[in-house]
Each structure stands twice: as structure tokens, then as C-alpha cells.
Protein backbone atom coordinates (compact mmCIF):
# COMPACT_ATOMS: atom_id res chain seq x y z
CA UNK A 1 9.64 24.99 8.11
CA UNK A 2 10.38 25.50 4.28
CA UNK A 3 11.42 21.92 3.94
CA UNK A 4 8.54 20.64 5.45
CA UNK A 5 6.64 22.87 3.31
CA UNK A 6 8.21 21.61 0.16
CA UNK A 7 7.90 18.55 1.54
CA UNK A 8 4.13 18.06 1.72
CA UNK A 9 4.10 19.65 -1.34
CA UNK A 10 6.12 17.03 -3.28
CA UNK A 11 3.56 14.72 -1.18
CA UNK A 12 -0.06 16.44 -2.23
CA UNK A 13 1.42 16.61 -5.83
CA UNK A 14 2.43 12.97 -6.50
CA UNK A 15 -0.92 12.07 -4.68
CA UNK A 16 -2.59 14.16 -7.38
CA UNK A 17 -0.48 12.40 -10.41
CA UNK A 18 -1.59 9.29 -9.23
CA UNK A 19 -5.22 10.08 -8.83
CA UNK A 20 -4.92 11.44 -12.43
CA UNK A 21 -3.15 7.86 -13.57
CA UNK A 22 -5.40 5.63 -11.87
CA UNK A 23 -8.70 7.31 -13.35
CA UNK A 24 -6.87 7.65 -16.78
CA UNK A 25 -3.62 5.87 -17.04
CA UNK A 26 -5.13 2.75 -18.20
CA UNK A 27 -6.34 1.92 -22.00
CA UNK A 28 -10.01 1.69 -22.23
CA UNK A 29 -12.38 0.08 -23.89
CA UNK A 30 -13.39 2.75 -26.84
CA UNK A 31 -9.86 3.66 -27.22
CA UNK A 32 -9.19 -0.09 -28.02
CA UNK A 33 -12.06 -0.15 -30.87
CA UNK A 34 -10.73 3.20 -32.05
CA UNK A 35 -7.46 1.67 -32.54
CA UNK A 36 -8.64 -1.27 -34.65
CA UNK A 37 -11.48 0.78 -36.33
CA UNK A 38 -8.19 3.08 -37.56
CA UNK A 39 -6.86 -0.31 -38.84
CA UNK A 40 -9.72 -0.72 -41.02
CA UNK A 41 -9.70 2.42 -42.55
CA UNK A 42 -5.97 2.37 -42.60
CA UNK A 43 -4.43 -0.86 -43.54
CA UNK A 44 -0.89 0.85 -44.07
CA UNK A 45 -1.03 1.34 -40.42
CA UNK A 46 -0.96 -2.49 -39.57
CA UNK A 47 2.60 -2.45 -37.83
CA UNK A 48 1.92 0.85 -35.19
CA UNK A 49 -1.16 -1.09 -34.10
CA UNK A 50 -1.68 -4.32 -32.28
CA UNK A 51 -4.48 -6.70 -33.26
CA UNK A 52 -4.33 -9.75 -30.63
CA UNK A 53 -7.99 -10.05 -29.51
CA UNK A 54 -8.75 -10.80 -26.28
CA UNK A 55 -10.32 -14.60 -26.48
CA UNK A 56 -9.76 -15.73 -22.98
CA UNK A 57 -10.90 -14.02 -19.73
CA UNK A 58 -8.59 -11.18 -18.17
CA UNK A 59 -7.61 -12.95 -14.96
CA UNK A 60 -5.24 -10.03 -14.11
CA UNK A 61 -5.31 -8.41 -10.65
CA UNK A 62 -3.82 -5.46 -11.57
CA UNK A 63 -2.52 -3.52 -14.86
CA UNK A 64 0.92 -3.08 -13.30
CA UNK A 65 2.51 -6.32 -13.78
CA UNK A 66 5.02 -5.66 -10.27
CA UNK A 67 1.45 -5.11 -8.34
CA UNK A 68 -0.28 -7.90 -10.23
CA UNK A 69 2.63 -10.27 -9.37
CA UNK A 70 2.51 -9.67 -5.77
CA UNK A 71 -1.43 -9.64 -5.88
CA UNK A 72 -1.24 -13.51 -7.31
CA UNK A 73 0.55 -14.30 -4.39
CA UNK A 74 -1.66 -13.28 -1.70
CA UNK A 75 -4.79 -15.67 -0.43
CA UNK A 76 -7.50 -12.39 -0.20
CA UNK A 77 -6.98 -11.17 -3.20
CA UNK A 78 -9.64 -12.94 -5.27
CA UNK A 79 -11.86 -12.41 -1.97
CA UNK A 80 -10.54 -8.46 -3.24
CA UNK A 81 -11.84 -9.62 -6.88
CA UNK A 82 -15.20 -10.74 -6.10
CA UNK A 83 -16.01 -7.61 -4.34
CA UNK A 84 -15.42 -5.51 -7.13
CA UNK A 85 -16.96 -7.95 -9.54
CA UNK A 86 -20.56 -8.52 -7.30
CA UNK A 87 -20.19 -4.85 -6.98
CA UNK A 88 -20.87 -4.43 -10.57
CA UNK A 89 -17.76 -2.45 -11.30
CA UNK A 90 -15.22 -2.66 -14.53
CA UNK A 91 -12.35 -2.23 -12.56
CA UNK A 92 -8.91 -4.20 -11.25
CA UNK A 93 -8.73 -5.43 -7.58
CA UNK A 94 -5.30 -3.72 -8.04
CA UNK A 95 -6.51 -0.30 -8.79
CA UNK A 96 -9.03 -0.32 -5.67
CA UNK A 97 -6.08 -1.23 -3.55
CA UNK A 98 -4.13 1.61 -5.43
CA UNK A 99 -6.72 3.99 -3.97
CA UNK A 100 -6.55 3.19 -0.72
CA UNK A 101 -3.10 3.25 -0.56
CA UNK A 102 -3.82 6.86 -1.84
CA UNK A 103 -6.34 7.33 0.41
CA UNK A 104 -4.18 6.25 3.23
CA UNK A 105 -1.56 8.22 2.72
CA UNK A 106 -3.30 11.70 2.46
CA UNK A 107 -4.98 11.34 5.42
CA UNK A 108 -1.88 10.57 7.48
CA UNK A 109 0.04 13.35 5.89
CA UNK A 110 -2.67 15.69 6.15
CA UNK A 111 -3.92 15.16 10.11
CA UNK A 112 -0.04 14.45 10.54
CA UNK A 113 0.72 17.99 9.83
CA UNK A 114 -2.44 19.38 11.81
CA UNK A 115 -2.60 17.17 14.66
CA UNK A 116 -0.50 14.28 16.38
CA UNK A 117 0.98 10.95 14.88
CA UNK A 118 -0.89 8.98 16.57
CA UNK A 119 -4.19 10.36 15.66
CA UNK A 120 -2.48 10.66 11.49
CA UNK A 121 -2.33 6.96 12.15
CA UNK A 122 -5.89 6.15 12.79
CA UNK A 123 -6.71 8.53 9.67
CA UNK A 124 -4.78 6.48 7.74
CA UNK A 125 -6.39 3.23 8.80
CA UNK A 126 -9.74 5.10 8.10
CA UNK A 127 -8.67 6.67 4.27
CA UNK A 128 -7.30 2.92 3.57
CA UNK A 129 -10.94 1.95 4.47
CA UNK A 130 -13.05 4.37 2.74
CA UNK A 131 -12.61 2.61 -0.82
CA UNK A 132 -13.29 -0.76 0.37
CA UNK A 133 -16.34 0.56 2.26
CA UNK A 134 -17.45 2.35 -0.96
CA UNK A 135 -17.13 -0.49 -2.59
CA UNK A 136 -19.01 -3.03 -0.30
CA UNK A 137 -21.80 -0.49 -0.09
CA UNK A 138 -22.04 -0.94 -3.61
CA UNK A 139 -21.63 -4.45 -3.41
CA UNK A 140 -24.73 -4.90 -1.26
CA UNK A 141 -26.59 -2.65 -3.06
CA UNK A 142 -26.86 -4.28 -6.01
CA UNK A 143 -26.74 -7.85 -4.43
CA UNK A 144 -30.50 -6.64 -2.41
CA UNK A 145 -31.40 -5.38 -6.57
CA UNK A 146 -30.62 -8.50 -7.66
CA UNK A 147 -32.70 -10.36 -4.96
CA UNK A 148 -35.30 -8.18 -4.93
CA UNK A 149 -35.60 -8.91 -9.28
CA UNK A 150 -34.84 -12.96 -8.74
CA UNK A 151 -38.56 -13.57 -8.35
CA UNK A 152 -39.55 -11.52 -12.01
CA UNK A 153 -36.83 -13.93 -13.50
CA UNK A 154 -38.18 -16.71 -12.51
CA UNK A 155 -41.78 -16.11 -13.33
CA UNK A 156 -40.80 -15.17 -16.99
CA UNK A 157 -38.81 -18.29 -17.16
CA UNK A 158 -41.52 -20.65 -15.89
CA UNK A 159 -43.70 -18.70 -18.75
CA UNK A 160 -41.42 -19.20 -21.03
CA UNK A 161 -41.08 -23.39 -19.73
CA UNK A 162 -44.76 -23.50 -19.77
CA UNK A 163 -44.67 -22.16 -23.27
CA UNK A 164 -43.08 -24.62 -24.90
CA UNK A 165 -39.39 -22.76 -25.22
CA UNK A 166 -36.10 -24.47 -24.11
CA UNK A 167 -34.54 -23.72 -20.87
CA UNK A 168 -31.66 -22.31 -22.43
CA UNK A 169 -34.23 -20.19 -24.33
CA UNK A 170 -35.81 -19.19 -21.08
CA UNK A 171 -32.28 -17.76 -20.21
CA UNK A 172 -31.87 -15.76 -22.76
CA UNK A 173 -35.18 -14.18 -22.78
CA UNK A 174 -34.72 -13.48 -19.14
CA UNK A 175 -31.32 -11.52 -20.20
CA UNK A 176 -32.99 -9.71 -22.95
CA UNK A 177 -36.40 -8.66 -20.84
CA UNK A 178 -35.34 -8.45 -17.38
CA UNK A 179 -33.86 -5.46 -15.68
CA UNK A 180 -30.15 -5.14 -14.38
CA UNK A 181 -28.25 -6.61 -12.68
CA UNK A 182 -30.79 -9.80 -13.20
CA UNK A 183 -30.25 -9.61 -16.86
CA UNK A 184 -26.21 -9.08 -16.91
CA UNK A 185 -26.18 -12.06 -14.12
CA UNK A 186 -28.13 -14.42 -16.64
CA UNK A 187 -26.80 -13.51 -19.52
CA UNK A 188 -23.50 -14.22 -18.96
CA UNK A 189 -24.67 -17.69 -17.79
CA UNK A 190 -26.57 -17.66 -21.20
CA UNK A 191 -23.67 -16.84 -23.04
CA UNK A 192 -21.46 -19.13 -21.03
CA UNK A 193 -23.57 -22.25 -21.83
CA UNK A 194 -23.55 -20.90 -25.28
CA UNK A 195 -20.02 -21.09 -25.94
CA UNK A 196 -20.15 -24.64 -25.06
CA UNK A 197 -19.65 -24.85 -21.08
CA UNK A 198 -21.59 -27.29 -19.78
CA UNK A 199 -25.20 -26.01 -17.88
CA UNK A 200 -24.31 -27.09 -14.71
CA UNK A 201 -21.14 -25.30 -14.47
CA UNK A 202 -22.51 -22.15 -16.21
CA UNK A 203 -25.04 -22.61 -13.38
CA UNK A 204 -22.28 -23.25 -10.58
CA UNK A 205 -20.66 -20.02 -12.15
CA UNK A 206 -23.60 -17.76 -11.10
CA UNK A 207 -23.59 -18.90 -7.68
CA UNK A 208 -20.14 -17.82 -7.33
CA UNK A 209 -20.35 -14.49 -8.94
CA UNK A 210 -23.82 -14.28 -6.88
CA UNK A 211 -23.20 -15.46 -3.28
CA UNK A 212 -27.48 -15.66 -2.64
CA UNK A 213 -29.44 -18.31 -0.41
CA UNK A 214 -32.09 -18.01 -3.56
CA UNK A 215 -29.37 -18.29 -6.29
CA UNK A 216 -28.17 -21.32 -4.63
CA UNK A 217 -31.63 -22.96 -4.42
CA UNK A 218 -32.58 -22.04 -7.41
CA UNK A 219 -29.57 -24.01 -8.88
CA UNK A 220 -29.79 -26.87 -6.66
CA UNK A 221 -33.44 -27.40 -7.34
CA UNK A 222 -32.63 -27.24 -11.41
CA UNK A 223 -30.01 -29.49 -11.51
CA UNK A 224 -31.96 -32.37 -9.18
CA UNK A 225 -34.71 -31.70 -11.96
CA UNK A 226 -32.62 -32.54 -14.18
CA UNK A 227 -31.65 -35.58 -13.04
CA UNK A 228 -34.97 -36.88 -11.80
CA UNK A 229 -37.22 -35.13 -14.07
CA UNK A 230 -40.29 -33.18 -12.94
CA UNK A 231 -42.78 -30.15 -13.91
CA UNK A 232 -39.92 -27.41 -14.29
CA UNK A 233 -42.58 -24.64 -14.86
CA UNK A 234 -44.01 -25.24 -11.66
CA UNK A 235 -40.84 -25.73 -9.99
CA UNK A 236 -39.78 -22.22 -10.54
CA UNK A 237 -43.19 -20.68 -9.86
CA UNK A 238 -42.79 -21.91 -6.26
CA UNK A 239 -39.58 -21.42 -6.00
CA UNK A 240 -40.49 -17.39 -6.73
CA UNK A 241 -43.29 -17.86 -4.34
CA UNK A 242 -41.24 -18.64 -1.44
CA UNK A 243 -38.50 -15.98 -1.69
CA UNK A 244 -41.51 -13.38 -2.21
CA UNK A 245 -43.04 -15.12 1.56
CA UNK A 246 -39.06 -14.50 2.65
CA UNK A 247 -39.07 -11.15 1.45
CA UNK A 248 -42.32 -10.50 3.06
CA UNK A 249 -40.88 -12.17 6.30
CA UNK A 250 -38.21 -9.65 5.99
CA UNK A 251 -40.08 -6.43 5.35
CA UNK A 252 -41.89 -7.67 8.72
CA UNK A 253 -38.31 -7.99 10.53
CA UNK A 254 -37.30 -4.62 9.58
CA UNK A 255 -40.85 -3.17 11.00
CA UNK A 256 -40.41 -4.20 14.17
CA UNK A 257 -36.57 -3.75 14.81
CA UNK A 258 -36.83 -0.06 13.47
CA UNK A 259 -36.50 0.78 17.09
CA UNK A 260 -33.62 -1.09 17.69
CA UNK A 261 -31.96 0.43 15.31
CA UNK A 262 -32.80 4.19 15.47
CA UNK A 263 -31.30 3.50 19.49
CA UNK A 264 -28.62 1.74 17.73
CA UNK A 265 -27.78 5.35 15.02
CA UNK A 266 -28.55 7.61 18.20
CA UNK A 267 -26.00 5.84 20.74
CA UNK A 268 -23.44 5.89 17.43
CA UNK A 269 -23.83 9.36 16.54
CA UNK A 270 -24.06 11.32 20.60
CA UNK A 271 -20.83 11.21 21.12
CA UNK A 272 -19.39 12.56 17.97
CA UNK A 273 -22.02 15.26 17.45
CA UNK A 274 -21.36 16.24 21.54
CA UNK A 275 -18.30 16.80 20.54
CA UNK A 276 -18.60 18.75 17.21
CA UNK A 277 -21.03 20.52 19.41
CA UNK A 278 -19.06 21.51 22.42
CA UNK A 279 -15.79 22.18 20.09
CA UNK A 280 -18.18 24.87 18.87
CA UNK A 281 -19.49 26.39 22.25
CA UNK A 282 -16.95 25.59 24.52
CA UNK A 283 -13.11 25.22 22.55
CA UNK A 284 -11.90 25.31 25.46
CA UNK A 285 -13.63 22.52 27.06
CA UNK A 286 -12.63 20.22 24.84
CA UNK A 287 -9.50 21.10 23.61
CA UNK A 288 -7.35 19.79 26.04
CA UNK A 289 -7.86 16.28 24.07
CA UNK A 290 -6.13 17.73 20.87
CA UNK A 291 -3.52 20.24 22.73
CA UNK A 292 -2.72 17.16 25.26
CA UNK A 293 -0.20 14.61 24.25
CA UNK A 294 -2.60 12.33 26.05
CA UNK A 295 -5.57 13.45 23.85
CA UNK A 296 -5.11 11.97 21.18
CA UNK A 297 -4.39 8.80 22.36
CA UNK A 298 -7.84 9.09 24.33
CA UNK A 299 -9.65 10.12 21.16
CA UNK A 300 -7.89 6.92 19.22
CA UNK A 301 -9.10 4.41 21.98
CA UNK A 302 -12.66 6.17 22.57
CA UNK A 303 -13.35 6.17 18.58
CA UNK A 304 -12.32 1.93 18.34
CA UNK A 305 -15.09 1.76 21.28
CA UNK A 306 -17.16 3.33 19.05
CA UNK A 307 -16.68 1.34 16.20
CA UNK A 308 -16.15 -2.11 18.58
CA UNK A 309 -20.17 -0.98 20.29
CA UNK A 310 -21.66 -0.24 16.89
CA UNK A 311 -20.40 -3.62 15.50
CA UNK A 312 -21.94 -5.87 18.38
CA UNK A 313 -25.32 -3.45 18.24
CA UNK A 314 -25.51 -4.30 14.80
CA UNK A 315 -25.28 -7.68 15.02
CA UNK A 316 -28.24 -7.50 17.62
CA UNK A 317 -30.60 -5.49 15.82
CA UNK A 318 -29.27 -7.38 12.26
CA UNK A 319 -31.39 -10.45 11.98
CA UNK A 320 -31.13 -12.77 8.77
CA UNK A 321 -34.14 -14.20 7.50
């Protein structure tokens, strides 16, 4: 019992030490300008201090070059990379994989020790998740902001047409006056363009980093202007009219499958909260599925239900517009 003891110990306390490195291991930003501001003031201090500037993009997976390595070599990891990036975060693919490894490996050594291996297992598959999830929540978050603030873009930028400015012009001004993530989107097209990529690849670019039906059609529609000329200024005022009509389409949607999906939450959450609730009246009800070998197992298969119901009730009740 003392091993095992020491044991999870060892565990909890290298989980902790790499919590600690992953949030501050890495160099940041400010510590970089503090370093070359230190420079400045102290020229004598040239050779402790590294001045390469970073020119090119950092196409790195991960700071750990043994993690970044095998990262290269695997086909989801840039899937991995434009998560984090359309999630808005300043972080490495690598370091959100570090966490669920983390994440993974608490949970099974924690419900290991409680309860049985098998359930430690489906912890672990559910820790491993929990970044990831985090992550795509924050993903589509900010994807439905940036939708939601398309249509303000393109109004100022027809102004700004219809004014008499230049369409790269427009760009910046909608960088400069719009809110985020609108602004961050177009100004690193802006600056893109600026730095002498051509427009319709700094255009292509934001379709990638923004996977949107509007972004796309707002993109097409530009670049066949382009070619075949045309009233640009009116161009983008209808194109802002019709993804206001779709968003209004979609607001409608919503209205009328809220009962769909408050059946679709209530069927989800009964039979965890019967549960919860009988554990509390009743223990011993219910506790023949944790002091069984069998219960576990039934508790394992009974939660993928769950999650296999919920998935296909979603899709129902999820309609795309």
C-alpha cells in the first residue's frame, strides 16, 4: 500500500511540473522584447543575447523539437493547427496535445485508484477530450462572432468603395474600425497584400484561416469583379444583405426547433441526474454497478449510448441554413 502510495504521488507531482512547464516553460513574447530592449541599453551585453528576428512565419507544431518532429509527420496535425488558430488562440498544436495527454493521464490514475480499470479507461478517453472540446467551443464561438460582424465589414467597405478609397484602403479601414475577430481576420489580409502577396492569394488566405459559406462568397464574388469589372460598392452591399436574410432565416430555425432541442438536453441529462439522484437516496440501489465487476463495464457501454443518442439527436434538431 506504501508503494502505491508513493507511487501516485510521483504521478500527481510530475503531472503538476508539467502543468507548471506548459503554462510557463516557454519564452514569451514580452520576455523576448525585454531581452533586446536590454541590448539597447546594454550594448556590452551583445554576446549573452540573441538578436535573429523572426522574418518568416513560425510553422512549428510544437516547441519541443522531438514532439514537433513527430507532429510533421502526422496527416491531422495541421487539421490540430487550424483549430487552435480559428480559435483565436497564441498557442502550439503541440502544447494542446501536451494537455491532453495530461489530462488523460490524471483521470486514469485518479478513477484508477477509486474505481475499476475499465471505467479509469473511459476517464482517460474523456480528460484526453476535454482540451480539444475546450478548444472547439472556442473555435465556434468566435467563428458565429465573426459571422455575425461580416455584414458591418462589408457595409464600411462598400462606403469606403463608394467613397472614392482603394479596395486595399477599404481593408485597412475595416481592420482599424471594425471589432474583433473581423478586424484581426482583415488585417492580416491587409497586411499580407501589403507585404507584396498578391490580392487574390491574401484573399484565398482568409478563406482558409476562416472556413465560412460568406467568406467564401465574398471572395469569389471579388475576384470575378475583378476580372469582369462591375459596381463593387453595390456588390458588397448585397452581398451583406443576403447573409443578414440568412441570419434572419436562421434566428427563425432556431425558434421553432427550440423544442426539439430542450427534448433533445432533457433525454441527455435523465439518466445521469437519476443516477446522481438515486446514489444520493438509495446507495444501495445503485451501487451494485460500481461494487460489481460487471458495473463498470455496464456504466462504460450505457455512457457511449449516451453519447452515440445525443450525436444522432443533434444532427436532427441541427439544421444548416
Amino acid at each position: 500500500m506504501a508503494i502505491l502510495i508513493a507511487l501516485l504521488t510521483f504521478i500527481l507531482v510530475g503531472i503538476v511540473f508539467a502543468v507548471i512547464w506548459l503554462l510557463f516553460g516557454t519564452t514569451t513574447d514580452q520576455q523576448v522584447v525585454r531581452e533586446r530592449m536590454e541590448i539597447v541599453q546594454n550594448p556590452e551585453r551583445t554576446g549573452d543575447v540573441s538578436l535573429d528576428l523572426q522574418l518568416t512565419r513560425d510553422e512549428n507544431l510544437s516547441s519541443v523539437p522531438l514532439l514537433n518532429r513527430l507532429m510533421l509527420r502526422l496527416s491531422w496535425s495541421r487539421r490540430l493547427q487550424a483549430l487552435v488558430t480559428q480559435a483565436g488562440l497564441q498557442m502550439k498544436p503541440g502544447k494542446l496535445l501536451l494537455f491532453s495527454a495530461v489530462a488523460a493521464l490524471s483521470a486514469y490514475v485518479l478513477v484508477g485508484y477509486a474505481y475499476d480499470q475499465w471505467l479509469a479507461i473511459v476517464a482517460a478517453l474523456v480528460g484526453a477530450a476535454i482540451p480539444i472540446a475546450v478548444v472547439s467551443v472556442l473555435r465556434r464561438r468566435r467563428m458565429g462572432q465573426f459571422e455575425q460582424r461580416f455584414p458591418e465589414a462589408l457595409d464600411l467597405l462598400g462606403r469606403a468603395v463608394r467613397a472614392g478609397h482603394a479596395f486595399t484602403t477599404g481593408l485597412e479601414m475595416v481592420s482599424k474600425e471594425c471589432a474583433e475577430p473581423v478586424a484581426g481576420e482583415f488585417r492580416i489580409t491587409f497586411d499580407e497584400h501589403n507585404l507584396g502577396l498578391p490580392l487574390r492569394d491574401a484573399l484565398a488566405g482568409m478563406t482558409q484561416r476562416v472556413p465560412s459559406v460568406d467568406v467564401q462568397f465574398f471572395v469569389t464574388a471579388l475576384l470575378i469583379q475583378k476580372d469582369t469589372g462591375g459596381n463593387l460598392a453595390e456588390l458588397l452591399d448585397e452581398l451583406a444583405r443576403v447573409i443578414r436574410e440568412r441570419f434572419r432565416i436562421h434566428r427563425d430555425v432556431r425558434v421553432k426547433t427550440a423544442q426539439g432541442r430542450l427534448t433533445a438536453m432533457i433525454l441527455v441529462g435523465l439518466p445521469i441526474g437519476l443516477l446522481l439522484l438515486l446514489r444520493i437516496l438509495n446507495p444501495g440501489y445503485v451501487g451494485v454497478l460500481f461494487s460489481d465487476p460487471v458495473g463498470p463495464k455496464v456504466l462504460g457501454i450505457a455512457a457511449l449510448l449516451q453519447i452515440v443518442g445525443a450525436a444522432i439527436i443533434w444532427k436532427i434538431v441541427h439544421i444548416e441554413v
